[in-house]
Structure formats: structure tokens, C-alpha cells
Protein backbone atom coordinates (compact mmCIF):
# COMPACT_ATOMS: atom_id res chain seq x y z
CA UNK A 1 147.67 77.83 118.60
CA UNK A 2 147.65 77.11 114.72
CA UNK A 3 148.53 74.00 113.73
CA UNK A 4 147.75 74.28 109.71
CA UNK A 5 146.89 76.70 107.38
CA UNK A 6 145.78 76.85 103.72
CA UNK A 7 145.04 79.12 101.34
CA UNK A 8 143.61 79.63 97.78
CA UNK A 9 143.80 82.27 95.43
CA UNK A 10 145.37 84.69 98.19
CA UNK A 11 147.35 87.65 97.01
CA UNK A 12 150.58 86.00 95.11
CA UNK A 13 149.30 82.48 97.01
CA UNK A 14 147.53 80.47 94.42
CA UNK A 15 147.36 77.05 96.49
CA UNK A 16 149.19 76.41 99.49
CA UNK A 17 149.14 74.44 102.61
CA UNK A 18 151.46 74.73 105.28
CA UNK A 19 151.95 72.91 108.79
CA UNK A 20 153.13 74.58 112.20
CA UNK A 21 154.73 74.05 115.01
CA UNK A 22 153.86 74.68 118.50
CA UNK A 23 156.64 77.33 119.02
CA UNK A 24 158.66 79.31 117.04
CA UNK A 25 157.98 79.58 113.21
CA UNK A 26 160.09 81.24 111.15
CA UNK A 27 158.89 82.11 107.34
CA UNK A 28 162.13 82.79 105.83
CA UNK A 29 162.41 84.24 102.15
CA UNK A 30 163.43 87.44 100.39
CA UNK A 31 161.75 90.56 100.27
CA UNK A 32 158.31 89.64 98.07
CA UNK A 33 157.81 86.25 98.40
CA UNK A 34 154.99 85.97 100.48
CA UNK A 35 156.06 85.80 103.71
CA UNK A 36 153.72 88.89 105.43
CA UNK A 37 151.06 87.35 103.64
CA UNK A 38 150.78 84.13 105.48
CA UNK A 39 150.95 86.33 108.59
CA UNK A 40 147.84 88.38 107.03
CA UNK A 41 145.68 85.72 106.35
CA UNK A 42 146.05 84.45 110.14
CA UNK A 43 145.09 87.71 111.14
CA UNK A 44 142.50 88.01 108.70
CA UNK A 45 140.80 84.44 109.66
CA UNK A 46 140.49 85.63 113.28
CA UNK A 47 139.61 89.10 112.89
CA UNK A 48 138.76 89.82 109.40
CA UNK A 49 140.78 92.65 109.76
CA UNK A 50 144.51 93.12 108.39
CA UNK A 51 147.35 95.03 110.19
CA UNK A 52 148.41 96.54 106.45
CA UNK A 53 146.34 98.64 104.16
CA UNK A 54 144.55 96.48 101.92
CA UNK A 55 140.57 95.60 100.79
CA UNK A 56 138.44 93.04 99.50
CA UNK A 57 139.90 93.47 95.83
CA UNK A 58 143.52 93.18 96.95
CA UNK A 59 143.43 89.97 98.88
CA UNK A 60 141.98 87.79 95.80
CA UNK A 61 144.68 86.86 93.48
CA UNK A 62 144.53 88.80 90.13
CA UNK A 63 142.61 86.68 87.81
CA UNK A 64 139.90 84.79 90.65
CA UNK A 65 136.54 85.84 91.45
CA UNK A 66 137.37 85.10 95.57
CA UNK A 67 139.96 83.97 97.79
CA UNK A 68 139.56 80.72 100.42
CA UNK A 69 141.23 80.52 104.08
CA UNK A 70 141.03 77.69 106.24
CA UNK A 71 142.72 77.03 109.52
CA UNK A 72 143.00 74.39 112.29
CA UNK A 73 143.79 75.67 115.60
CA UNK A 74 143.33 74.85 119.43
CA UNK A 75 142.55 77.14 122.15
CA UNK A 76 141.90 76.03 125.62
CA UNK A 77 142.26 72.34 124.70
CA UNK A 78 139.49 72.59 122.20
CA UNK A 79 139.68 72.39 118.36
CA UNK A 80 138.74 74.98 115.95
CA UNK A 81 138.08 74.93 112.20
CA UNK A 82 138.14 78.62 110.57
CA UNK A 83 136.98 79.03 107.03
CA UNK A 84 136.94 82.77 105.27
CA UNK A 85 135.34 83.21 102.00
CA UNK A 86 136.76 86.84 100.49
CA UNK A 87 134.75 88.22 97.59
CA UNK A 88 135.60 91.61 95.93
CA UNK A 89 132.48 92.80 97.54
CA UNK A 90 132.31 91.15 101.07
CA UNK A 91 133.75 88.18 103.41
CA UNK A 92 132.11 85.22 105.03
CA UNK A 93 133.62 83.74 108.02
CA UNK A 94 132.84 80.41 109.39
CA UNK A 95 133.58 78.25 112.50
CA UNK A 96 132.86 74.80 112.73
CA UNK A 97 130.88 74.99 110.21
CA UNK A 98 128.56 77.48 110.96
CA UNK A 99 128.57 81.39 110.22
CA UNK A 100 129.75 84.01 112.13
CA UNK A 101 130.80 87.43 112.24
CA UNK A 102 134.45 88.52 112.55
CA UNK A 103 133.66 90.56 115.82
CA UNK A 104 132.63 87.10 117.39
CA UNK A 105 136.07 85.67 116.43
CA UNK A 106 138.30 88.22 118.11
CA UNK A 107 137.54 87.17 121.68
CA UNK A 108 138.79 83.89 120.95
CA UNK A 109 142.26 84.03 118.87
CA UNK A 110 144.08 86.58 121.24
CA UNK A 111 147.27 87.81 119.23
CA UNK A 112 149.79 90.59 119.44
CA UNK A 113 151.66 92.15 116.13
CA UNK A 114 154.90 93.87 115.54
CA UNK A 115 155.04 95.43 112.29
CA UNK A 116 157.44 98.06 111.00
CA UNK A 117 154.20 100.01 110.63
CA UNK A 118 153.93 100.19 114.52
CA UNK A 119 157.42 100.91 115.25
CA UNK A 120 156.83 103.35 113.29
CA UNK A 121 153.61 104.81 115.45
CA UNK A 122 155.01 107.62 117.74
CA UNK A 123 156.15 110.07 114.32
CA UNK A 124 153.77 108.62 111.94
CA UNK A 125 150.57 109.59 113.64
CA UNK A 126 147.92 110.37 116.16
CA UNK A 127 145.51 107.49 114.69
CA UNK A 128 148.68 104.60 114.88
CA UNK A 129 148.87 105.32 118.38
CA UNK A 130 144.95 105.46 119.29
CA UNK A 131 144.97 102.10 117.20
CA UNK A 132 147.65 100.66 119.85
CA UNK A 133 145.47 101.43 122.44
CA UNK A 134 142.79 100.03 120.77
CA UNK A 135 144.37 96.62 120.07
CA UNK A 136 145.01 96.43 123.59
CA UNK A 137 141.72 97.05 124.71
CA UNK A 138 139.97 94.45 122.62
CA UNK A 139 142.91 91.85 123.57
CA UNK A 140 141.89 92.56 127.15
CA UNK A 141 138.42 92.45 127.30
CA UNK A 142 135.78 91.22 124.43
CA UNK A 143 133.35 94.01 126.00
CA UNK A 144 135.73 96.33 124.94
CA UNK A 145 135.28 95.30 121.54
CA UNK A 146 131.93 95.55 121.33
CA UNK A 147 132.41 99.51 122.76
CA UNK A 148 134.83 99.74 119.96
CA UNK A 149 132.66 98.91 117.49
CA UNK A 150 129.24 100.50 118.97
CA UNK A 151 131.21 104.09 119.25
CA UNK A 152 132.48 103.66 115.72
CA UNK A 153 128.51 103.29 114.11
CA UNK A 154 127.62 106.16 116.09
CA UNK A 155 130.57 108.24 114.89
CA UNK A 156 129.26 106.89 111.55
CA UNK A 157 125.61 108.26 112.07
CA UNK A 158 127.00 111.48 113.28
CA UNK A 159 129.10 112.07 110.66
CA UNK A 160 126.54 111.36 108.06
CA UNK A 161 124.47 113.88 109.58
CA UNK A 162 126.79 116.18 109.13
CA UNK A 163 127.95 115.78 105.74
CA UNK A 164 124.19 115.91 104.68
CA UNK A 165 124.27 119.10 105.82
CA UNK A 166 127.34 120.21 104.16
CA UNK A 167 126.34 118.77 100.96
CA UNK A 168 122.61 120.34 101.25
CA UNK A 169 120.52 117.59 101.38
CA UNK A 170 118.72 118.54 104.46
CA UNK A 171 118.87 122.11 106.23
CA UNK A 172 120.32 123.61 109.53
CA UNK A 173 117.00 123.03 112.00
CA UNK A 174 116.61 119.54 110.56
CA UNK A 175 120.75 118.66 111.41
CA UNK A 176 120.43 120.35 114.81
CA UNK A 177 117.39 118.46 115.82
CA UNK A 178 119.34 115.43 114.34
CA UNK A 179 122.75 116.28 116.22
CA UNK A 180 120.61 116.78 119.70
CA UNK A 181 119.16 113.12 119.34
CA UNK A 182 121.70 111.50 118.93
CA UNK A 183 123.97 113.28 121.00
CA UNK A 184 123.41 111.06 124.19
CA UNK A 185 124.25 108.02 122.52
CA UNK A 186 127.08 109.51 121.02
CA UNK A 187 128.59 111.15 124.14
CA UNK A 188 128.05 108.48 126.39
CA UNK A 189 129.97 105.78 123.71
CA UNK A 190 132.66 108.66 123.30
CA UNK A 191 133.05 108.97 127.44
CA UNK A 192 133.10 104.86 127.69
CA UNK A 193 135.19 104.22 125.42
CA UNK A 194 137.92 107.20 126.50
CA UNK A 195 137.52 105.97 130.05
CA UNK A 196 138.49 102.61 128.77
CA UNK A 197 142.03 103.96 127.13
CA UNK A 198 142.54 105.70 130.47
CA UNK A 199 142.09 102.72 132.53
CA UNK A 200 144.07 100.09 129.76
CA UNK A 201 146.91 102.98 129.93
CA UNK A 202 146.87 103.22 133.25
CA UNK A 203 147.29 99.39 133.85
CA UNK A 204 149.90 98.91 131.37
CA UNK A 205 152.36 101.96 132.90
CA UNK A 206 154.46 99.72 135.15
CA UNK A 207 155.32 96.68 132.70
CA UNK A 208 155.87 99.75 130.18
CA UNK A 209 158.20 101.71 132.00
CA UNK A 210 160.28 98.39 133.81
CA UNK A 211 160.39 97.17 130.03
CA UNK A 212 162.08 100.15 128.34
CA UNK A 213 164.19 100.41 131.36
CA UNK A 214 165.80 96.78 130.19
CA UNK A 215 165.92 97.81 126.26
CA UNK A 216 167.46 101.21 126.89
CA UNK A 217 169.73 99.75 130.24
CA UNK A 218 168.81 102.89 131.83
CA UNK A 219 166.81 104.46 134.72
CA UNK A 220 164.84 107.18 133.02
CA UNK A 221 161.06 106.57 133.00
CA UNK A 222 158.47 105.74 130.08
CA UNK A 223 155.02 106.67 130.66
CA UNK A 224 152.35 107.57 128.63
CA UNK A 225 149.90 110.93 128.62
CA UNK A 226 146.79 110.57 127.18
CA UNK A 227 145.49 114.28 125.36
CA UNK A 228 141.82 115.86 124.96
CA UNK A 229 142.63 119.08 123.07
CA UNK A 230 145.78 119.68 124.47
CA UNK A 231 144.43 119.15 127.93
CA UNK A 232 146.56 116.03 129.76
CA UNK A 233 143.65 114.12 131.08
CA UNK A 234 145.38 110.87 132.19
CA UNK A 235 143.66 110.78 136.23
CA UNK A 236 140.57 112.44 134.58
CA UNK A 237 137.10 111.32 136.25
CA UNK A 238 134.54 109.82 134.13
CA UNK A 239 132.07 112.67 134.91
CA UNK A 240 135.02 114.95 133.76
CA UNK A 241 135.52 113.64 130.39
CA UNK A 242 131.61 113.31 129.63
CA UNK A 243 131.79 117.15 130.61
CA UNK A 244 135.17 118.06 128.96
CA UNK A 245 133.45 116.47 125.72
CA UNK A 246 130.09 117.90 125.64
CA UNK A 247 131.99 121.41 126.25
CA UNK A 248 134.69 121.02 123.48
CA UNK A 249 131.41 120.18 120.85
CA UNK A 250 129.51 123.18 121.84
CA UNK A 251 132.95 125.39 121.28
CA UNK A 252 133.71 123.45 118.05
CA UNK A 253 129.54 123.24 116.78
CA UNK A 254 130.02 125.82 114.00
CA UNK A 255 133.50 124.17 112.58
CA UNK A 256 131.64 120.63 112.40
CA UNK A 257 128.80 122.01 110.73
CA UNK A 258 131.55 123.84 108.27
CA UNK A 259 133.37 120.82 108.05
CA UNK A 260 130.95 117.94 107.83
CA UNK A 261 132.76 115.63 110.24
CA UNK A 262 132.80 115.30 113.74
CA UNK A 263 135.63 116.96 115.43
CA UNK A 264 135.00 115.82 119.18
CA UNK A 265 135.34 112.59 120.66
CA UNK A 266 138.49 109.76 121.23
CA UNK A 267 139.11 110.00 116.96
CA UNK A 268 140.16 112.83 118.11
CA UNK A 269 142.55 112.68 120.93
CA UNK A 270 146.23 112.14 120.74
CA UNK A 271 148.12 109.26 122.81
CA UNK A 272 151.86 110.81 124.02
CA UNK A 273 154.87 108.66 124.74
CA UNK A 274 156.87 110.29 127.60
CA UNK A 275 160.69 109.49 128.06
CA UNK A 276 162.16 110.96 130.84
CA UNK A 277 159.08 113.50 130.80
CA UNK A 278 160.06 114.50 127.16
CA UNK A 279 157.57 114.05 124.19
CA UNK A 280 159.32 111.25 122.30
CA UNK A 281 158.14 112.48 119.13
CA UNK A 282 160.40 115.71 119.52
CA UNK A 283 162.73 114.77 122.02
CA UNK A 284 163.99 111.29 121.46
CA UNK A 285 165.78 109.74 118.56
CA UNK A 286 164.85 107.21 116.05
CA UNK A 287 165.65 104.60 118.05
CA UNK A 288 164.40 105.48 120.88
CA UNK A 289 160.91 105.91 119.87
CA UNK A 290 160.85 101.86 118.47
CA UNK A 291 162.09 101.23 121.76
CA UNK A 292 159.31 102.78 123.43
CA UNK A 293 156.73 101.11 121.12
CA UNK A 294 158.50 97.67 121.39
CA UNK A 295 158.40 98.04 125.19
CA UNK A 296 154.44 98.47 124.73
CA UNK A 297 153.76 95.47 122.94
CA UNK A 298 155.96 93.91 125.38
CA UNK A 299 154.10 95.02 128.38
CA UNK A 300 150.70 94.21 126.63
CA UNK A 301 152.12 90.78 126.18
CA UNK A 302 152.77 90.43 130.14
CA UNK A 303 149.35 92.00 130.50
CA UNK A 304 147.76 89.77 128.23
CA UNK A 305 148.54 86.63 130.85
CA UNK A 306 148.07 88.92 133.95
CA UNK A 307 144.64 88.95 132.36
CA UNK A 308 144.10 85.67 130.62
CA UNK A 309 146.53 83.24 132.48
CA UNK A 310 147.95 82.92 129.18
CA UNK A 311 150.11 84.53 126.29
CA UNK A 312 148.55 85.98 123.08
CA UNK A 313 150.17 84.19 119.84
CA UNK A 314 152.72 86.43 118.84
CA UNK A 315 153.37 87.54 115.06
CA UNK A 316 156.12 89.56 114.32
CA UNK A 317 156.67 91.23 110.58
CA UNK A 318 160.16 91.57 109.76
CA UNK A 319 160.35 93.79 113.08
CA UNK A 320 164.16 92.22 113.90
CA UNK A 321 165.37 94.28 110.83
CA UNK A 322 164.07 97.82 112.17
CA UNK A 323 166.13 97.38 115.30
CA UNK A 324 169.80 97.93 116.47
CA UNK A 325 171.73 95.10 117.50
CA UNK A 326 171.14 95.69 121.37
CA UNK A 327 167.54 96.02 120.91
CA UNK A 328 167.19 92.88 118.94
CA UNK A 329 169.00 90.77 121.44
CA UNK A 330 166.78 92.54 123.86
CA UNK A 331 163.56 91.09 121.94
CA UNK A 332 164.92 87.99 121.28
CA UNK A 333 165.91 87.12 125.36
CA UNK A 334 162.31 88.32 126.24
CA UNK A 335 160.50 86.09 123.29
CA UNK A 336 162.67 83.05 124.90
CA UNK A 337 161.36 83.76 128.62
CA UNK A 338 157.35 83.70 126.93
CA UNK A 339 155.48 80.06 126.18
CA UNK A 340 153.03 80.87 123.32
CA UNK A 341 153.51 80.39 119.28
CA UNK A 342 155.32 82.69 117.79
CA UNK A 343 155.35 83.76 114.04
CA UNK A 344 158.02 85.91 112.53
CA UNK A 345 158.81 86.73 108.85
CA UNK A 346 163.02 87.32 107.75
CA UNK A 347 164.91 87.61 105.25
CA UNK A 348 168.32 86.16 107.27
CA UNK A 349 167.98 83.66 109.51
CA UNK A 350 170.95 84.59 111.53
CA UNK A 351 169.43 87.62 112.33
CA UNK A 352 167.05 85.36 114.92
CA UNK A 353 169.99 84.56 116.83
CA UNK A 354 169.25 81.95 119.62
CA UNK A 355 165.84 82.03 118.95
CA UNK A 356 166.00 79.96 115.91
CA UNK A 357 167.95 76.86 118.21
CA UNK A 358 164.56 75.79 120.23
CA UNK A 359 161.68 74.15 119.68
CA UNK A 360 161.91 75.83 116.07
CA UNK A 361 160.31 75.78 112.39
CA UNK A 362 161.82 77.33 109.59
CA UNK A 363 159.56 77.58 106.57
CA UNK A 364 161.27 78.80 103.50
CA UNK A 365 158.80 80.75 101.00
CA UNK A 366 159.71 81.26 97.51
CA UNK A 367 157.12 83.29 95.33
CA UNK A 368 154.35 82.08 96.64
CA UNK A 369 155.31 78.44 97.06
CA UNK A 370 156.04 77.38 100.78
CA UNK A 371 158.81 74.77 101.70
CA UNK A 372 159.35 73.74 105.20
């Protein structure tokens, strides 16, 4: 839980210091203000990572050399100090005083976010949906960050092999003896880590499918379908991924060497959102498909306490103005049922219905300058 939060020299934040409550925040202000910023920084402090396009460069305010977050929060009774130093060329985290890395932070803050950018996941993308996986995996598990981040250095290495190649600096013996040695590595990372979506999947179906059941007041099923190549390889073994891998790269060896990049491995594979056995991204409308995302994050935040005994902090990006009146009140009755904080950015406040009658914090955000 965060209790305070200041910032200096953040995007269109020059100094600011705001308080929050245990339970509901709401960061009310037009369009511009400021408002997904505060939500950023949180996310940056505890990850180092933002949910929205944006570098080093972009978070310092135009006219500073860096950019200063601090935070107080508690998590499992004890008290946290968070410090982030952003300079146009790098960031420095701290906590309590000493330094750390932002990989070491995740598997303490545990947090959820709905964005329109995820709503938006099932026609946007193959890589929004992999990243939803993702998210949940690390949320889960802090070993499953660490796979996250080991496959993603050796996807690194093996694509730099590659381009090499492509670009001449080395010649075809030399990048096949260097593709065969690191091939184990690589393959075994690229097996873990897909056996890891399977299994998160796989654990998530039932809360997904009972929760877009109560959105959509209907029986059709939700499920997901997870996709190597085309090939549907949801009750796949480990042994048969490792092999369905390794046999796709030998097929695809000449196009990689062609292309410079690595075109096998879970970069790769697409995540599919089934509704009534349909693909949602060309059978189901609009609607439907930000129902079958919100129903995700929904059943990753009943996961998230299966798991932890607890709920994830919740932040929410002006996600009640993507939705339909019956899916908003839908959202809002299930954020009611949850205990955890909860952050979400508006531009109307009646637009948080009930929501905004409990145990509630509006804080009103005019360019860049925060009133509560």
C-alpha cells in the first residue's frame, strides 16, 4: 500500500507531493493534466518499467538534467522507502537507502493495470497479449521473473549473432558454430519459459471463463489457446515443446540467417482468446473483446490472492471510459467485493458510480499541480 508519493521534475510534474488513502483514490482532472502520470511513476518506482511507451529522455521534465521519485509504502506490516533517480542515460533505484535493481523490486510491490492500451490487446497485437501473460507470470511467482529476464539476454545474444552475420562482420562457419553454442541455453530458456505461459494459462481458465460469464450475463465459454506456428499447443508436454522448437529452427535456419533475427521461440508465439470457441479477434465485436481482456485481469486479480493470500494494488487508467454502461457497473461491483488500494484516473467523477461513496479519495489534478 502507498501512503505518499512525490515527485520532481517528472514529465509536466515539476514538484509535487501527494498523500493516499488506504482504499480507493481517485485522480480526477481533464484529459492532460497529469493524472496517468502519477500512476506511471508508481509503476515506475516498483518496476522501473512503464505500462506506456516512453524512455529515459521523456520522463525528465523538459528543461532538467534528471527526474526524482520517492515513495512511502507498507507491505506485510513493514515500511518501505523507494527512491528513483532517472537520468537521460540510466535510472538508479533505491530502498531504504541502499541500491538495488528494479528486477529485485518487482517481487515485492505486486500490482495489476488496466489501461486502454490492454483493452485494446486482442486486435492490436500478438506481443500485447504475450505481455499479459507475462505480467501474470511475474505477479505470480518472482522465479518467473528471473526466467523472463534470463530468456530475454539470451534472445539478445542470439540475435546479435545473427545480425553480425547479416551485416558481415563475421562469416557463415563462424555464426553456425556461434548459433550451435548457444543453442542449449537458448532452447532450454525458450521451453521454460513457454511451459510457464502454459501452466499460468492453464490456472487462470476457470476464474476467466466464470468472470466473462458475469460481464457478458451469458453461458458461452472464454478460454484461451496458446499457438506455436499455428499449432494449438495448450496440453503440450514439456519434452514436446523443447522438440516442437528445436524442429521449427532447423525448418526456419536459412530465413534467420536471411533475416538477422531469431524467428523461433515464445517472441514468437501468439496467445488466442476463444469465445464460444470463436477467435475473438475475428469473431467477436468491439466490446466483446474488452470484455474478455477485463475478465483476465479480473481473474489474475482472484489468482493473485489464491496465490499470495492477498490482492495486488490495483491501478486503473481511465479504463471506465472504454466500457459500456453494463460493463462498467460490472467492474465497479467486482472492485467493491476486493480489499486492496485501488488507483484510478477520470475525467467525471460520476462515471465511478458507487465506488466513489466508500472509504474514498478524490485528488483533483490540474496541470501538473495536485489538490486533494
Amino acid at each position: 500500500m502507498f501512503q505518499r508519493l512525490v515527485l520532481r521534475n517528472f514529465r509536466n510534474y515539476a514538484e509535487a507531493e501527494v498523500q493516499f488513502g488506504p482504499q480507493v483514490n481517485i485522480l480526477l482532472g481533464r484529459n492532460g493534466e497529469g493524472k496517468t502520470n502519477l500512476l506511471e511513476a508508481l509503476v515506475l518506482l516498483c518496476s522501473s518499467e512503464s505500462f506506456r511507451y516512453g524512455d529515459n529522455e521523456t520522463f525528465v521534465r523538459k528543461g532538467a538534467d534528471e527526474s526524482l521519485l520517492a515513495a512511502r509504502a507498507i507491505e506485510n506490516e513493514l515500511e518501505y522507502d523507494l527512491r528513483l533517480q532517472i537520468l537521460k542515460s540510466r535510472k538508479h533505484h533505491q530502498l531504504n537507502g541502499k541500491r538495488v535493481s528494479g528486477s529485485d523490486l518487482i517481487p515485492l510491490f505486486h500490482f495489476v493495470i488496466f489501461s486502454p492500451e490492454s483493452l485494446s490487446s486482442i486486435k492490436d497485437g500478438a506481443d500485447q497479449r504475450r505481455q499479459l501473460v507475462d505480467e501474470l507470470l511475474v505477479s505470480v511467482d518472482k522465479k518467473n521473473g528471473v526466467l523472463v529476464r534470463d530468456f530475454r539476454k539470451a534472445l539478445k545474444t542470439r540475435n546479435r549473432i545473427l545480425k553480425d552475420y547479416v551485416e558481415g562482420h563475421q562469416n557463415r562457419t563462424q555464426t553456425e558454430a556461434l548459433l550451435e553454442s548457444v543453442g542449449p541455453s537458448y532452447f532450454r530458456l525458450a521451453t521454460e519459459l513457454t511451459v510457464a505461459r502454459l501452466k499460468a494459462i492453464e490456472s487462470l481458465g476457470p476464474e476467466f471463463n466464470t468472470a466473462m460469464q458475469k460481464i457478458s450475463q451469458s453461458t458461452k465459454t472464454a478460454r484461451i489457446q496458446y499457438e506455436i506456428s499455428g499449432n494449438r499447443v495448450i496440453h503440450f508436454t514439456h519434452q514436446d515443446i523443447h522438440i516442437l522448437l528445436e524442429k521449427r529452427a532447423s525448418e526456419l535456419h536459412e530465413a534467420e540467417l536471411g533475416s538477422g533475427t531469431s524467428l523461433v521461440g515464445p517472441q514468437k508465439h501468439d496467445i488466442v482468446f476463444l469465445y464460444d470457441e470463436n477467435d475473438s479477434r475475428f469473431f467477436c465485436s468491439q466490446g466483446q473483446q474488452r470484455a474478455l481482456i477485463l475478465s483476465f485481469k479480473m481473474a489474475q486479480i482472484v489468482y493473485h490472492r489464491t496465490v499470495h493470500g492477498a490482492y495486488p494494488i490495483l491501478l486503473l487508467d481511465d479504463v471506465l471510459s472504454e466500457l459500456d454502461e453494463e460493463k462498467r457497473e460490472a467492474l465497479i461491483h467486482f472492485l467493491q467485493e476486493i480489499r486492496t488500494q485501488i488507483f484510478m484516473t477520470t475525467t467525471d467523477l460520476k462515471m465511478t458510480g458507487d465506488l466513489a461513496k466508500h472509504d474514498c479519495l478524490v485528488i483533483e489534478i490540474v496541470d501538473g499541480k495536485i489538490r486533494s
